[in-house]
Protein backbone atom coordinates (compact mmCIF):
# COMPACT_ATOMS: atom_id res chain seq x y z
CA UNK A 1 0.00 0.00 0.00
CA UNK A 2 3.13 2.15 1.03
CA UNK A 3 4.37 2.06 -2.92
CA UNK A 4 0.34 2.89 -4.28
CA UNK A 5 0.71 5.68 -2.10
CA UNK A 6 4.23 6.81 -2.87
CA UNK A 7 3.12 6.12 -6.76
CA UNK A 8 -0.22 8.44 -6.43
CA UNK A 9 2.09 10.95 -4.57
CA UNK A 10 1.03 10.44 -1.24
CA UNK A 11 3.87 11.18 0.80
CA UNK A 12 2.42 11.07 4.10
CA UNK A 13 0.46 7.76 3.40
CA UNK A 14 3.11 5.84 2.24
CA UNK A 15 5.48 6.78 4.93
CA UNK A 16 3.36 5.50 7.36
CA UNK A 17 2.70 2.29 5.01
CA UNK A 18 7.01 2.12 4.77
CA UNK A 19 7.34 3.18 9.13
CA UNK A 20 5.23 0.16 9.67
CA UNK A 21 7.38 -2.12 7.35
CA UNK A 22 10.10 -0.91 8.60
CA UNK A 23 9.06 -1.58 12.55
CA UNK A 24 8.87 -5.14 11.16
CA UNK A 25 11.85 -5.88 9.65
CA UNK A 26 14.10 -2.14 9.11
CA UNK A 27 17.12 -4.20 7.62
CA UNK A 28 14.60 -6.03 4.50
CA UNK A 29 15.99 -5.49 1.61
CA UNK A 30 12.59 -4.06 -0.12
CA UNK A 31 12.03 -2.17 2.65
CA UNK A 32 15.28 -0.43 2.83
CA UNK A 33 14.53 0.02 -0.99
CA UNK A 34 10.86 1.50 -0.08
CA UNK A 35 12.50 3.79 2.67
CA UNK A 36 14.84 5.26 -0.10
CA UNK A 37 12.25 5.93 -2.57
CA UNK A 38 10.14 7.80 -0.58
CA UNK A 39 13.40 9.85 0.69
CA UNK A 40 14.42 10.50 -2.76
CA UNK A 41 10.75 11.28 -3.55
CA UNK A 42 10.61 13.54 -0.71
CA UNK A 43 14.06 15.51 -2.39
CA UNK A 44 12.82 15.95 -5.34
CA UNK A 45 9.57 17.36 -3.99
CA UNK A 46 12.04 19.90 -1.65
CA UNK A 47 12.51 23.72 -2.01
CA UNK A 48 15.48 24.01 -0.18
CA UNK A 49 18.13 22.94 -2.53
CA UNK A 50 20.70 22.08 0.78
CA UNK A 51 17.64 19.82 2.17
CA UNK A 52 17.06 18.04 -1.22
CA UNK A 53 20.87 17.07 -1.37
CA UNK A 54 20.89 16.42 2.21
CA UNK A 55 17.48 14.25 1.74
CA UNK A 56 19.09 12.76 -1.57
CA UNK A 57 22.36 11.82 -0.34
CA UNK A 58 19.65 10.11 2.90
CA UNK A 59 18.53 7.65 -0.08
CA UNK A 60 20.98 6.88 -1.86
CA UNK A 61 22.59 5.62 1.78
CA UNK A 62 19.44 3.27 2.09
CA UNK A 63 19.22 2.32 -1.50
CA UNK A 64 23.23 1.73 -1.43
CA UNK A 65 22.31 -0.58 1.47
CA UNK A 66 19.23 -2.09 0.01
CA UNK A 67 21.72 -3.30 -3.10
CA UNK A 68 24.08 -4.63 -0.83
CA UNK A 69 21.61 -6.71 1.22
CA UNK A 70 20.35 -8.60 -2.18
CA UNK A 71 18.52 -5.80 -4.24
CA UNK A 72 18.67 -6.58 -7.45
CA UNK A 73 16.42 -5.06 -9.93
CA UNK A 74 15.88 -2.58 -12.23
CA UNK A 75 13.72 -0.72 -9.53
CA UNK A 76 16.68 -0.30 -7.34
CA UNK A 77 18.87 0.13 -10.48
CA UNK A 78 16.88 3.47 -11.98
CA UNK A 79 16.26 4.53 -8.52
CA UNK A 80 19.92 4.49 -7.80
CA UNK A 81 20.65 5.93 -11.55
CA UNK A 82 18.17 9.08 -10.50
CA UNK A 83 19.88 9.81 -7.51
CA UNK A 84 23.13 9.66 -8.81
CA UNK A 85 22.59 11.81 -12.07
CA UNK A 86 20.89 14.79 -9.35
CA UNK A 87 23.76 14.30 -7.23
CA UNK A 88 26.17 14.71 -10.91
CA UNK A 89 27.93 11.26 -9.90
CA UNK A 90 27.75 10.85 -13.82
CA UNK A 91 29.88 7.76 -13.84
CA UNK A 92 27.71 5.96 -11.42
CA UNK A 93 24.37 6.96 -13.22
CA UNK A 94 25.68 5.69 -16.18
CA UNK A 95 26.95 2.31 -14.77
CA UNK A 96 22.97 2.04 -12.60
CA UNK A 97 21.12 3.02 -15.95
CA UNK A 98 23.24 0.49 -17.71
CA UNK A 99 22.20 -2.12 -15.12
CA UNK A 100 18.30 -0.80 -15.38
CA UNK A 101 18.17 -1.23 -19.23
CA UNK A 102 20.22 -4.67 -19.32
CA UNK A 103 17.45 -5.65 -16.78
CA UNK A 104 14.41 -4.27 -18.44
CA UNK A 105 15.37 -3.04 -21.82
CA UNK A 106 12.05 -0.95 -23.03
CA UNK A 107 12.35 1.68 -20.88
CA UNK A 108 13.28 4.96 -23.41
CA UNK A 109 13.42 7.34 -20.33
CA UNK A 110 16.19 5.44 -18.91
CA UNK A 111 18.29 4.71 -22.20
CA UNK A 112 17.72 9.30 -22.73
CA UNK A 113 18.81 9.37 -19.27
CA UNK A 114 21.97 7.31 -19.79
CA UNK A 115 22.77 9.31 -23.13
CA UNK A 116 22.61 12.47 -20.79
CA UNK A 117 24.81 10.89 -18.27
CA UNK A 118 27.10 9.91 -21.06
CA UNK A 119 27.44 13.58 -22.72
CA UNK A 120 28.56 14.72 -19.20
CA UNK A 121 31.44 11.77 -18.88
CA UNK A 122 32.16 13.55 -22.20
CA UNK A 123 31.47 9.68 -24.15
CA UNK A 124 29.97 11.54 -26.83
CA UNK A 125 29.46 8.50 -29.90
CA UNK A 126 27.90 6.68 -26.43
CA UNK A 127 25.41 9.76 -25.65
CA UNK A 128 24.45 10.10 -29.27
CA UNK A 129 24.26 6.01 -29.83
CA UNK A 130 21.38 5.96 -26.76
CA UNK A 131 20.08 9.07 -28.52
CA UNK A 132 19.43 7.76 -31.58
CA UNK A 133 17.95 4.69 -29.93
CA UNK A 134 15.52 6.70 -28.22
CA UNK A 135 14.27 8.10 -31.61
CA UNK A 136 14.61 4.67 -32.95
CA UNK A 137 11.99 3.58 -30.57
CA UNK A 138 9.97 7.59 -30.79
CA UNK A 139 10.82 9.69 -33.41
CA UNK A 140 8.60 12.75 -31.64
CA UNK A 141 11.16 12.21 -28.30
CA UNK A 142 11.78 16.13 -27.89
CA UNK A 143 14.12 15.40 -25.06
CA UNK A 144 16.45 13.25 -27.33
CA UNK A 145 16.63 15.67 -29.66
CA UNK A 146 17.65 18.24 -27.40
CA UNK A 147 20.31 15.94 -26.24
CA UNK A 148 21.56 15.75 -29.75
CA UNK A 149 21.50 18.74 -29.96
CA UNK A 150 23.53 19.67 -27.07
CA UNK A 151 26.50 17.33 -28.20
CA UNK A 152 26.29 19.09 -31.63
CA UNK A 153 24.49 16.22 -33.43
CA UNK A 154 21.87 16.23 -36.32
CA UNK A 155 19.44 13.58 -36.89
């Protein structure tokens, strides 16, 4: 119910859903994953740009730990990926979106994502390959073309 919640952007409700898992078992793998999501929700959703890192940098420490305790799917993966890129730990974003995408390979957001990570490691044929996927897959992407764009690339 915590993750309904957290989906349908009910903060509150699903961090009382994820307190009560977490009174259970707080070590769980899925629940350490549940406690960063809603943390990393809960950053994106901040004003205060020190609080948002400071909130950010909270789940990536629980998602970091969730991984490490058994974790293994592309849910942790693009979680981990997002928090990363927002942090600009491009290397790491593009190593979790990698990981995402290997384990659930239709997901266009993630492959534009890991184009913009790779632009900023400065791997420009790899930002413009994941690109041109993304058009590949939606021509109309208007994010991908930016992203072309920005590395100087036509389509």
């Amino acid at each position: 119910l915590g993750n309904i919640a957290l989906h349908s952007g009910d903060m509150p409700e699903a961090e009382k859903w994820f307190s009560e898992a977490r009174e259970i078992d707080a070590e769980h793998p899925a629940v350490l994953l549940a406690w960063g999501r809603l943390l990393a929700a809960q950053g994106k959703a901040e004003t205060d740009e020190n609080r948002s890192k400071a909130q950010l940098q909270q789940a990536r420490e629980f998602l970091e730990k969730s991984k490490i305790k058994g974790e293994d799917s592309a849910t942790i993966h693009s979680e981990l990926g997002d928090i990363y890129f927002r942090l600009s730990m491009w290397d790491k974003a593009a190593a979790a979106y990698e990981e995402a995408l290997r384990l659930r390979r239709r997901r266009n957001d993630w492959r534009r994502i890991l184009g913009q990570a790779y632009a900023q490691l400065g791997r420009i044929r790899a930002a413009e390959r994941k690109f041109r996927e993304v058009l590949a897959f939606s021509p109309d992407d208007v994010e991908a073309w930016r992203g072309l764009q920005s590395i100087g690339k036509k389509y």
